[in-house]
C-alpha atoms as a PDB file:
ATOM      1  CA  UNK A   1      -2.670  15.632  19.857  1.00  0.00           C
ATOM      2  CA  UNK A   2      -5.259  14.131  21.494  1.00  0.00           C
ATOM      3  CA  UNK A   3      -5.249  12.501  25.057  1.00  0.00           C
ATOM      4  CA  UNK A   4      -8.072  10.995  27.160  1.00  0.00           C
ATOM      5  CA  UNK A   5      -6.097  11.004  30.371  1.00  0.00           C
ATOM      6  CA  UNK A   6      -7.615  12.581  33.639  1.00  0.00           C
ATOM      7  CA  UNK A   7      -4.550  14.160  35.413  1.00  0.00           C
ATOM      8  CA  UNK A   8      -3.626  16.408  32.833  1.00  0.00           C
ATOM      9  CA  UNK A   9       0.446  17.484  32.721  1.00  0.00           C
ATOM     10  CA  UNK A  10       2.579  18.735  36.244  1.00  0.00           C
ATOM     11  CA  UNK A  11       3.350  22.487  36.338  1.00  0.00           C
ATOM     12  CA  UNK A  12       6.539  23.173  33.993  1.00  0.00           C
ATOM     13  CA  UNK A  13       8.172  25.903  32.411  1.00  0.00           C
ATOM     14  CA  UNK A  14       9.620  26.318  28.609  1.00  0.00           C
ATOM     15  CA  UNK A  15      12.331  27.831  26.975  1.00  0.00           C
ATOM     16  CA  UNK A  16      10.385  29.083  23.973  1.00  0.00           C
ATOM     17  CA  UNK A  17       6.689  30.297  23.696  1.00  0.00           C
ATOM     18  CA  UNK A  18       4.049  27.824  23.720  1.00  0.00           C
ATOM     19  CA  UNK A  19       0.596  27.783  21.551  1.00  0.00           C
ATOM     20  CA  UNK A  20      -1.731  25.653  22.396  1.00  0.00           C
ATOM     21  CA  UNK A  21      -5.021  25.591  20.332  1.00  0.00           C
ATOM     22  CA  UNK A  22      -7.867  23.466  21.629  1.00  0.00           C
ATOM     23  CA  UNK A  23      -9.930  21.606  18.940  1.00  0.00           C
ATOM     24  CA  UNK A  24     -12.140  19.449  22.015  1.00  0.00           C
ATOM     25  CA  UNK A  25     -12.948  19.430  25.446  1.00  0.00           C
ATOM     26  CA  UNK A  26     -12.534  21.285  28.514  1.00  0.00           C
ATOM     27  CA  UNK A  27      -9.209  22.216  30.744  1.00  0.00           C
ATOM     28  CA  UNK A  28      -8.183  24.363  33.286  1.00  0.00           C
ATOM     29  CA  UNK A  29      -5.592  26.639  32.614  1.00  0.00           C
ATOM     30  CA  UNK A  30      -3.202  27.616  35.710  1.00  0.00           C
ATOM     31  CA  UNK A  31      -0.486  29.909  35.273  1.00  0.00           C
ATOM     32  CA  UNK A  32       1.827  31.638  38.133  1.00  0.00           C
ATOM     33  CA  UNK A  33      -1.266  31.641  40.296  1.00  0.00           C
ATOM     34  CA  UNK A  34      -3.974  32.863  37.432  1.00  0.00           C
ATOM     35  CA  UNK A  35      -6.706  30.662  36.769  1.00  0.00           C
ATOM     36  CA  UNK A  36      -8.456  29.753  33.684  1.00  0.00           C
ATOM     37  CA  UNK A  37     -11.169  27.617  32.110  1.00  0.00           C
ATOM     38  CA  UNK A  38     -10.846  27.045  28.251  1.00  0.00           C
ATOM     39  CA  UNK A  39     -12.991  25.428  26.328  1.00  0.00           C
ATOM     40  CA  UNK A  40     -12.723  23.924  22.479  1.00  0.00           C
ATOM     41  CA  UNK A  41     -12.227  27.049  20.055  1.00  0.00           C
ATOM     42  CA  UNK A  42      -9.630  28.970  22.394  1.00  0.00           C
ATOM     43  CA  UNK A  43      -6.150  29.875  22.577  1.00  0.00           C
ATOM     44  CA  UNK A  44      -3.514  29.542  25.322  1.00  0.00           C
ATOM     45  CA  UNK A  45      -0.348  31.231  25.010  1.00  0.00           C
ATOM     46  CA  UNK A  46       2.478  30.676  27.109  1.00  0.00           C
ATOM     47  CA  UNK A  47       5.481  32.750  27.572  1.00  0.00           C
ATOM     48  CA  UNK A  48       9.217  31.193  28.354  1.00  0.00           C
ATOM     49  CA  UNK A  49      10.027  30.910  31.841  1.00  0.00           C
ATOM     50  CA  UNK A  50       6.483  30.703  32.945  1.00  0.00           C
ATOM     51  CA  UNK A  51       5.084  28.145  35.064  1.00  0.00           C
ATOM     52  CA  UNK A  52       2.070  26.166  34.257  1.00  0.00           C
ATOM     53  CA  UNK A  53      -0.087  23.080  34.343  1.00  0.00           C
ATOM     54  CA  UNK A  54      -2.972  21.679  32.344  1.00  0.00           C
ATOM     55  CA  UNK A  55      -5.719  19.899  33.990  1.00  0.00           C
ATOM     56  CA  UNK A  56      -8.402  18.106  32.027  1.00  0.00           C
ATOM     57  CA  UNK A  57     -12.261  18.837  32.995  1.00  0.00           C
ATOM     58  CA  UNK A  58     -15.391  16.831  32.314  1.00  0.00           C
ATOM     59  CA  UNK A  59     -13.331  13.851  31.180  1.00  0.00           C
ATOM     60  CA  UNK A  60     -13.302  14.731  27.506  1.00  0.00           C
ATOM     61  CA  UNK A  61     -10.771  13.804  24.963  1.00  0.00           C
ATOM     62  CA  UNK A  62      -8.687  16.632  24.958  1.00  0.00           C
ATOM     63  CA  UNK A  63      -7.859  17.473  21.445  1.00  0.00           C
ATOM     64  CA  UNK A  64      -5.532  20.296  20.903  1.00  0.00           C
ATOM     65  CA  UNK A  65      -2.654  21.510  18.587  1.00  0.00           C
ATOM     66  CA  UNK A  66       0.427  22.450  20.112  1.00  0.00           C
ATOM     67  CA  UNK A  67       3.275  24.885  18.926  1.00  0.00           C
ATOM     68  CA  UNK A  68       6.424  25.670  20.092  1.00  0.00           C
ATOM     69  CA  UNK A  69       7.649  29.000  18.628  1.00  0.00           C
ATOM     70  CA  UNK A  70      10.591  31.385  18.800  1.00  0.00           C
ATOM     71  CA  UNK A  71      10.261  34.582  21.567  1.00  0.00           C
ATOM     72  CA  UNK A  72      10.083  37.379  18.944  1.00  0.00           C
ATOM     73  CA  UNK A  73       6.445  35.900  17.824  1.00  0.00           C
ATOM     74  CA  UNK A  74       4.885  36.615  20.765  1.00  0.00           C
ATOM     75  CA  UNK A  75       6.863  40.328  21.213  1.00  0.00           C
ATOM     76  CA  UNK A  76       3.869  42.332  19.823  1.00  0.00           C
ATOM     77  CA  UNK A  77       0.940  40.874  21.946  1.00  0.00           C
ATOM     78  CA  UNK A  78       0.357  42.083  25.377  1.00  0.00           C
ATOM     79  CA  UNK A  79       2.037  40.358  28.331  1.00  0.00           C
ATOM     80  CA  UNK A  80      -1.145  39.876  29.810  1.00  0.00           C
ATOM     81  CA  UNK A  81      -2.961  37.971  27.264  1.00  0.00           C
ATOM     82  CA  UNK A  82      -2.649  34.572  27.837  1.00  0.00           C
ATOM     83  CA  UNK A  83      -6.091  32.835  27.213  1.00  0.00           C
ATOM     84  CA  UNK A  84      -8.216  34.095  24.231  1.00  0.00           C
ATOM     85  CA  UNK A  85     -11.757  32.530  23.649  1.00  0.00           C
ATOM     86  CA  UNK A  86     -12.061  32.449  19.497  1.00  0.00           C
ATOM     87  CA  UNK A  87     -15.246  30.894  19.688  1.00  0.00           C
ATOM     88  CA  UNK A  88     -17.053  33.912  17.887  1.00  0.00           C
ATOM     89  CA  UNK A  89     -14.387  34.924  15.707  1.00  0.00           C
ATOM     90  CA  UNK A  90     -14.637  33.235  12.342  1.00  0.00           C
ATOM     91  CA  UNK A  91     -11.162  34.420  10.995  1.00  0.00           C
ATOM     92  CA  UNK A  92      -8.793  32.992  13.531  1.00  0.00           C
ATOM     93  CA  UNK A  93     -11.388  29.711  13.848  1.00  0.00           C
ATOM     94  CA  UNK A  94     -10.936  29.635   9.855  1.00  0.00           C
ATOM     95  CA  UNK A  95      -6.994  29.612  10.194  1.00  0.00           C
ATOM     96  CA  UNK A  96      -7.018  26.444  12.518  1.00  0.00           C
ATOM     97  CA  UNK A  97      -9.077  24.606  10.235  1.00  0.00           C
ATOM     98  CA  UNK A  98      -7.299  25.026   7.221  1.00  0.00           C
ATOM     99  CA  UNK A  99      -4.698  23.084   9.228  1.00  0.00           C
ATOM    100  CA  UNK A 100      -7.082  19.622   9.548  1.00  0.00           C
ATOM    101  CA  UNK A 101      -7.162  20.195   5.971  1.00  0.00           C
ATOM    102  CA  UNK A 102      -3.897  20.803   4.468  1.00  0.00           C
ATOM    103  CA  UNK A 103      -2.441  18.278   6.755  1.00  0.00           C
ATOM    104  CA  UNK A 104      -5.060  15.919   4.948  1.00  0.00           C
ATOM    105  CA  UNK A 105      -2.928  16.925   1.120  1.00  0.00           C
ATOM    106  CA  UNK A 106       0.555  18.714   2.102  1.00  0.00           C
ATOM    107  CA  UNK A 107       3.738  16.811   2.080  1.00  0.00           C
ATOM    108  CA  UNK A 108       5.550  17.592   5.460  1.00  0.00           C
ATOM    109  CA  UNK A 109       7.558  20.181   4.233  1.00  0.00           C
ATOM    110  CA  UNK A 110       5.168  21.963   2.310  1.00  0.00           C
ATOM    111  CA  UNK A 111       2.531  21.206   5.251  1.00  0.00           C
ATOM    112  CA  UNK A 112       5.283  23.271   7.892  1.00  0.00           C
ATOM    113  CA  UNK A 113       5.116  26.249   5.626  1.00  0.00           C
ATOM    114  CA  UNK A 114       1.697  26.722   5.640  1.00  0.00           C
ATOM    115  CA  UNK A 115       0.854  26.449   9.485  1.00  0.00           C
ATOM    116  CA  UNK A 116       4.155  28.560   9.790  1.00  0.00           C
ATOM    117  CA  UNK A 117       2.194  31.512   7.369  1.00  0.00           C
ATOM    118  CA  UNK A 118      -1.466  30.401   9.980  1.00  0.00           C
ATOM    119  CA  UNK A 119       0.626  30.633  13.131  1.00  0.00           C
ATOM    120  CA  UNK A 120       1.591  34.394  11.982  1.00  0.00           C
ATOM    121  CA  UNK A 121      -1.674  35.464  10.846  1.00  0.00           C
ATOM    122  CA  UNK A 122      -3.506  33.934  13.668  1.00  0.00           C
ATOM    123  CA  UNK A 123      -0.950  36.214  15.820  1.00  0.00           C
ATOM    124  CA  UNK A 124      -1.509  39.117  14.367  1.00  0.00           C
ATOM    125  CA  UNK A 125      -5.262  38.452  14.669  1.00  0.00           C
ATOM    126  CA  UNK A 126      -4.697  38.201  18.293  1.00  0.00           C
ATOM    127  CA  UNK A 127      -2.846  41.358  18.122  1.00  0.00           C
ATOM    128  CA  UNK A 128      -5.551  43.164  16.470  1.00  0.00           C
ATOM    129  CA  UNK A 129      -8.166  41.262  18.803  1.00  0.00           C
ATOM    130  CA  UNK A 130      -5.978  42.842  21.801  1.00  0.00           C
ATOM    131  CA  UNK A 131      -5.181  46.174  20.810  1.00  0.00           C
ATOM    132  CA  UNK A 132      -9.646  46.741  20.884  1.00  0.00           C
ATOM    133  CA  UNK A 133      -9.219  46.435  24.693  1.00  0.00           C
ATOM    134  CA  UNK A 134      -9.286  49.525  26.611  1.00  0.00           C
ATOM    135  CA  UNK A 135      -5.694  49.986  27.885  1.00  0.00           C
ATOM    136  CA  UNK A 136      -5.225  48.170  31.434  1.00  0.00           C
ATOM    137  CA  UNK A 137      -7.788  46.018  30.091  1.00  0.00           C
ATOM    138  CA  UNK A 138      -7.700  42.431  32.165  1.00  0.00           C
ATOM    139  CA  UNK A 139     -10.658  40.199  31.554  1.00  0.00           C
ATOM    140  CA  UNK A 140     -11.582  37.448  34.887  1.00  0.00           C
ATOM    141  CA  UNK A 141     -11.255  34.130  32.998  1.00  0.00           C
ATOM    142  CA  UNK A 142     -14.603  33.282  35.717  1.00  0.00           C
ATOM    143  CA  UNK A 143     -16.730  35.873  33.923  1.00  0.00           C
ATOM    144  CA  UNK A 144     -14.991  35.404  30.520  1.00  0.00           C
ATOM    145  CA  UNK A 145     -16.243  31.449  30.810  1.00  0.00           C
ATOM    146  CA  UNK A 146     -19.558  32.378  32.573  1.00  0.00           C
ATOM    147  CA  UNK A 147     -20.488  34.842  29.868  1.00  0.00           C
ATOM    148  CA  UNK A 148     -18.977  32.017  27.331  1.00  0.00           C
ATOM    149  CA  UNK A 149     -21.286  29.496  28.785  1.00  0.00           C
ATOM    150  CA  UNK A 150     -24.333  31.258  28.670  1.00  0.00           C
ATOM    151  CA  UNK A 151     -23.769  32.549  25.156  1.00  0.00           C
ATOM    152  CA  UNK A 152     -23.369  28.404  24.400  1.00  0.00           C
ATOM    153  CA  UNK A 153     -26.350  28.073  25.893  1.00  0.00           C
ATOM    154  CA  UNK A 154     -29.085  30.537  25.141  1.00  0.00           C
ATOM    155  CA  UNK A 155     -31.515  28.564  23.906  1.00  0.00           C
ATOM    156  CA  UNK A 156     -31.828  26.726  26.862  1.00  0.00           C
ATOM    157  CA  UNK A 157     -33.179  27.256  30.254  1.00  0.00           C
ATOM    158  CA  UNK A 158     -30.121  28.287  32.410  1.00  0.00           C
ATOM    159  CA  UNK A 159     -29.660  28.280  36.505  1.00  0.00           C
ATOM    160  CA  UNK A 160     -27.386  30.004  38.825  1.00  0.00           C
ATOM    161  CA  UNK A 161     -26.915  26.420  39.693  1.00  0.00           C
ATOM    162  CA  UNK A 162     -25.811  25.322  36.376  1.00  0.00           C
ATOM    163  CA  UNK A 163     -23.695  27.805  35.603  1.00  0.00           C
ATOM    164  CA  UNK A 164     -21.915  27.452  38.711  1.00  0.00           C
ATOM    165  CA  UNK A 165     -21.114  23.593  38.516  1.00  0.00           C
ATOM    166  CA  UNK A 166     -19.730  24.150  35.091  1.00  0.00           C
ATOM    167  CA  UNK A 167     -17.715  27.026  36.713  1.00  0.00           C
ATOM    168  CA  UNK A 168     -16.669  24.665  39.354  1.00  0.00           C
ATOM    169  CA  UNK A 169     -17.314  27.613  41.708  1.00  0.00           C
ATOM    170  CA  UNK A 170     -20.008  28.164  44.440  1.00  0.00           C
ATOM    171  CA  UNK A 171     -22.600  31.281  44.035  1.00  0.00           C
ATOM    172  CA  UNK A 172     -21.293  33.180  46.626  1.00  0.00           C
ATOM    173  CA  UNK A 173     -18.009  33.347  44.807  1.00  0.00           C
ATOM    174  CA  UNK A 174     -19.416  34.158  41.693  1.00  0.00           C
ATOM    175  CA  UNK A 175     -21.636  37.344  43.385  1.00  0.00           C
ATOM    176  CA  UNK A 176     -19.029  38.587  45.319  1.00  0.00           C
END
């Protein structure tokens, strides 16, 4: 999907899990309070019953694949995990590229097999990815971005400043 819209979507719930896998573009993630920036190349996962909205950032298209999946999928990840940045792991980015291109050759049904068999390796990818956490484990989505950012950006001269405006938060926030 992609959308170009500035509002983004009003907090709801689902009655089945929800992956959302964003090709382009920026959003913030809010869930039951939590807060999170994502950025192209991460993962939001969203368990049933959970409220949440999607705002779009820095008017970008937001391009993004959505699935809809049974409970028992997500039953072996963490509660906690609900945002994973991918943008340095090569496996899981792999998996969601392979979908551009089969969807490019596949008939339909042939296509829904395949993402079916990416869907469940890209889970237990985040399983494995989750399970290297120490246990209690909770990463800020502020320094998770922040530390995102700057990796984005090494090669160029970075401020407090600018990494603060992309943050959307003020410097004393992000020293305290």
């Amino acid at each position: 999907y992609k959308q170009m819209d500035t509002d983004g979507f009003p907090p709801h719930t689902h009655d089945c899990c929800e992956l959302i896998y964003l090709k382009n573009g920026s959003v913030s993630y809010l869930a039951e309070g939590r807060h999170y920036i994502v950025e192209a190349g991460s993962c939001i996962l969203t368990r049933p019953g959970i409220r949440h909205t999607i705002r779009f950032r820095d008017n970008a298209v937001y391009d993004r694949y959505v699935f809809l999946l049974d409970r028992s999928l997500f039953d072996p990840l963490p509660e906690s995990l609900e945002v994973l940045n991918l943008k340095s792991n090569a496996i899981v980015q792999e998996l969601f590229h392979k979908m551009d291109f089969y969807a490019d050759y596949l008939e339909q049904n042939s296509l829904e097999t395949v993402i079916r068999n990416l869907i469940e390796e890209a889970l237990l990818n985040f399983k494995i990815i989750s399970a290297r956490q120490p246990a209690g484990y909770t990463a800020n989505p502020i320094i998770t971005e922040a530390v995102s950012y700057i990796t984005t950006h090494l090669q160029e001269p970075i401020t407090l400043e600018a990494l603060c405006a992309h943050l959307h938060i003020t410097k004393s926030y992000l020293h305290r």
